[in-house]
Protein backbone atom coordinates (compact mmCIF):
# COMPACT_ATOMS: atom_id res chain seq x y z
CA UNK A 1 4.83 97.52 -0.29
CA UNK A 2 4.43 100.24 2.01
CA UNK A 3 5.24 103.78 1.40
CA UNK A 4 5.51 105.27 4.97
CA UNK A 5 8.56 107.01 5.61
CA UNK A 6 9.76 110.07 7.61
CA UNK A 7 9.35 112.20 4.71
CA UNK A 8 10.86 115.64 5.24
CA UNK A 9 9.39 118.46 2.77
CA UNK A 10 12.56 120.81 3.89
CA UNK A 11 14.50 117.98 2.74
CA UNK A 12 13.29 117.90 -0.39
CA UNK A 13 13.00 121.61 -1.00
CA UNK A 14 17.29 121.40 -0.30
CA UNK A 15 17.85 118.55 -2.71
CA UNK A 16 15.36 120.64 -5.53
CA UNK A 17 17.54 123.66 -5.29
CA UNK A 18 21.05 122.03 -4.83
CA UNK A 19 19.83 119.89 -8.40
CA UNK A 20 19.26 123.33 -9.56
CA UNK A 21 22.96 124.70 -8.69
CA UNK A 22 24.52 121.32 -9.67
CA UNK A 23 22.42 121.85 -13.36
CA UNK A 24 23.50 125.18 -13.79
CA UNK A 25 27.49 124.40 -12.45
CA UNK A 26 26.86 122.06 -15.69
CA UNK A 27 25.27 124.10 -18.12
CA UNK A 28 28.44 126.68 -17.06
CA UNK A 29 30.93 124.23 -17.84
CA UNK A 30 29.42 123.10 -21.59
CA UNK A 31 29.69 127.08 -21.98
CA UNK A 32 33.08 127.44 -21.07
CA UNK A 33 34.68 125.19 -22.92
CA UNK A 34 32.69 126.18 -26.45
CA UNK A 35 34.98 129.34 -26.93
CA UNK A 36 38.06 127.40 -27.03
CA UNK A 37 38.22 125.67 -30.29
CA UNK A 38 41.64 123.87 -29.78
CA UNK A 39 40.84 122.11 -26.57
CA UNK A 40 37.29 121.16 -28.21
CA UNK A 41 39.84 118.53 -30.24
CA UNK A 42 41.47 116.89 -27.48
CA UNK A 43 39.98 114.12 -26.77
CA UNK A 44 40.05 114.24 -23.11
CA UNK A 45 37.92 117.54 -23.33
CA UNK A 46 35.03 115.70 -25.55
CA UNK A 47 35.16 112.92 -22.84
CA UNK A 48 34.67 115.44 -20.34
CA UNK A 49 31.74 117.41 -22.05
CA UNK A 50 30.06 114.13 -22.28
CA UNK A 51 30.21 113.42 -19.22
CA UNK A 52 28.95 116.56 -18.27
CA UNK A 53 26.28 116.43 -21.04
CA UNK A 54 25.51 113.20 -19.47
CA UNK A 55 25.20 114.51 -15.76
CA UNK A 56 22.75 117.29 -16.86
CA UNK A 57 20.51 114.63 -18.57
CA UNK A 58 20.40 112.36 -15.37
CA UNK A 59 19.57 115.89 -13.16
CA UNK A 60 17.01 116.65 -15.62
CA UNK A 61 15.16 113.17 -15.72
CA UNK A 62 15.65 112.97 -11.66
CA UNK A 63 13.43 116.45 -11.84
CA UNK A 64 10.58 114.32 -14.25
CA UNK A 65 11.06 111.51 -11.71
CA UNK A 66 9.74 113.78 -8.78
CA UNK A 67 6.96 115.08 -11.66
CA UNK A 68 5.83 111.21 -11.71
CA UNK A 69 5.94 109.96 -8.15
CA UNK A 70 4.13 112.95 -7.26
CA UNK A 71 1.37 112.22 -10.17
CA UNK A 72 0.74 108.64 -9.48
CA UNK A 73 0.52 109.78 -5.76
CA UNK A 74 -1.89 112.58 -6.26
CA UNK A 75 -4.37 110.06 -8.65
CA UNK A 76 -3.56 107.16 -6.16
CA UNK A 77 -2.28 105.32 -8.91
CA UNK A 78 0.65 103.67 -6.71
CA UNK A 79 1.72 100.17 -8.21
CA UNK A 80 1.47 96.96 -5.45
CA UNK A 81 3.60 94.39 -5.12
CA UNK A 82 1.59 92.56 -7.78
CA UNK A 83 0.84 95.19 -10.02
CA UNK A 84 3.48 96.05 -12.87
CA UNK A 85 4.78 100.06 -12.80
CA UNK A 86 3.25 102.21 -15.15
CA UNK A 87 4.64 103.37 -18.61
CA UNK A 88 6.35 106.57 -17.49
CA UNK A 89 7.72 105.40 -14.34
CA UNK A 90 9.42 102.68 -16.16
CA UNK A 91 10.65 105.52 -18.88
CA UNK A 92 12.03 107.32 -15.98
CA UNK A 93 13.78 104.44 -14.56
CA UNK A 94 15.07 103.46 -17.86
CA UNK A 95 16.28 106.94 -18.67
CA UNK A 96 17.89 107.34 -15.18
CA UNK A 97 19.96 103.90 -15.76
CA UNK A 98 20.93 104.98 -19.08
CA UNK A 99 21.99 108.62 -18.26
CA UNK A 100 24.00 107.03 -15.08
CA UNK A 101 25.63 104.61 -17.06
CA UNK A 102 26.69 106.90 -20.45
């Protein structure tokens, strides 16, 4: 398995800070809808504020994701082919399938 790539560190500067906006375009939206107590018992509402609730979880654990890749990089601790991932990368990938999924 080879990790070579054209990696672009502007490129992943923009995708940090759009993550940010799209998290906090989130956060905005549980916050608007708490003040309206009516439409908090409709059910398409709740549907939506999970989903949202959701999205923020899967931003969040993407964010942890970067965390890992860059730790197991730094301490040259990147699985082979043969090798089996280590615990929190397959916590991450777990979370990230489960928070995509919801």
């Amino acid at each position: 398995m080879s990790f070579h790539s054209d990696y672009d560190p502007l490129e992943a500067k923009v995708t940090l800070i759009l993550l940010g906006v799209s998290l906090w375009c989130l956060f905005f939206t549980i916050i608007a809808y708490l003040p309206a107590k009516e439409l908090l018992r409709t059910r398409s509402v709740r549907i939506n504020l999970l989903l949202v609730s959701s999205l923020m979880f899967s931003v969040i654990v993407f964010y942890f994701m970067e965390r890992v890749v860059a730790t197991n990089i730094q301490e040259n601790d990147v699985p082979l082919e043969a090798n089996t991932a280590s615990t929190p990368c397959t916590t991450v990938a777990f979370l990230m399938n489960y928070f995509w999924l919801c």
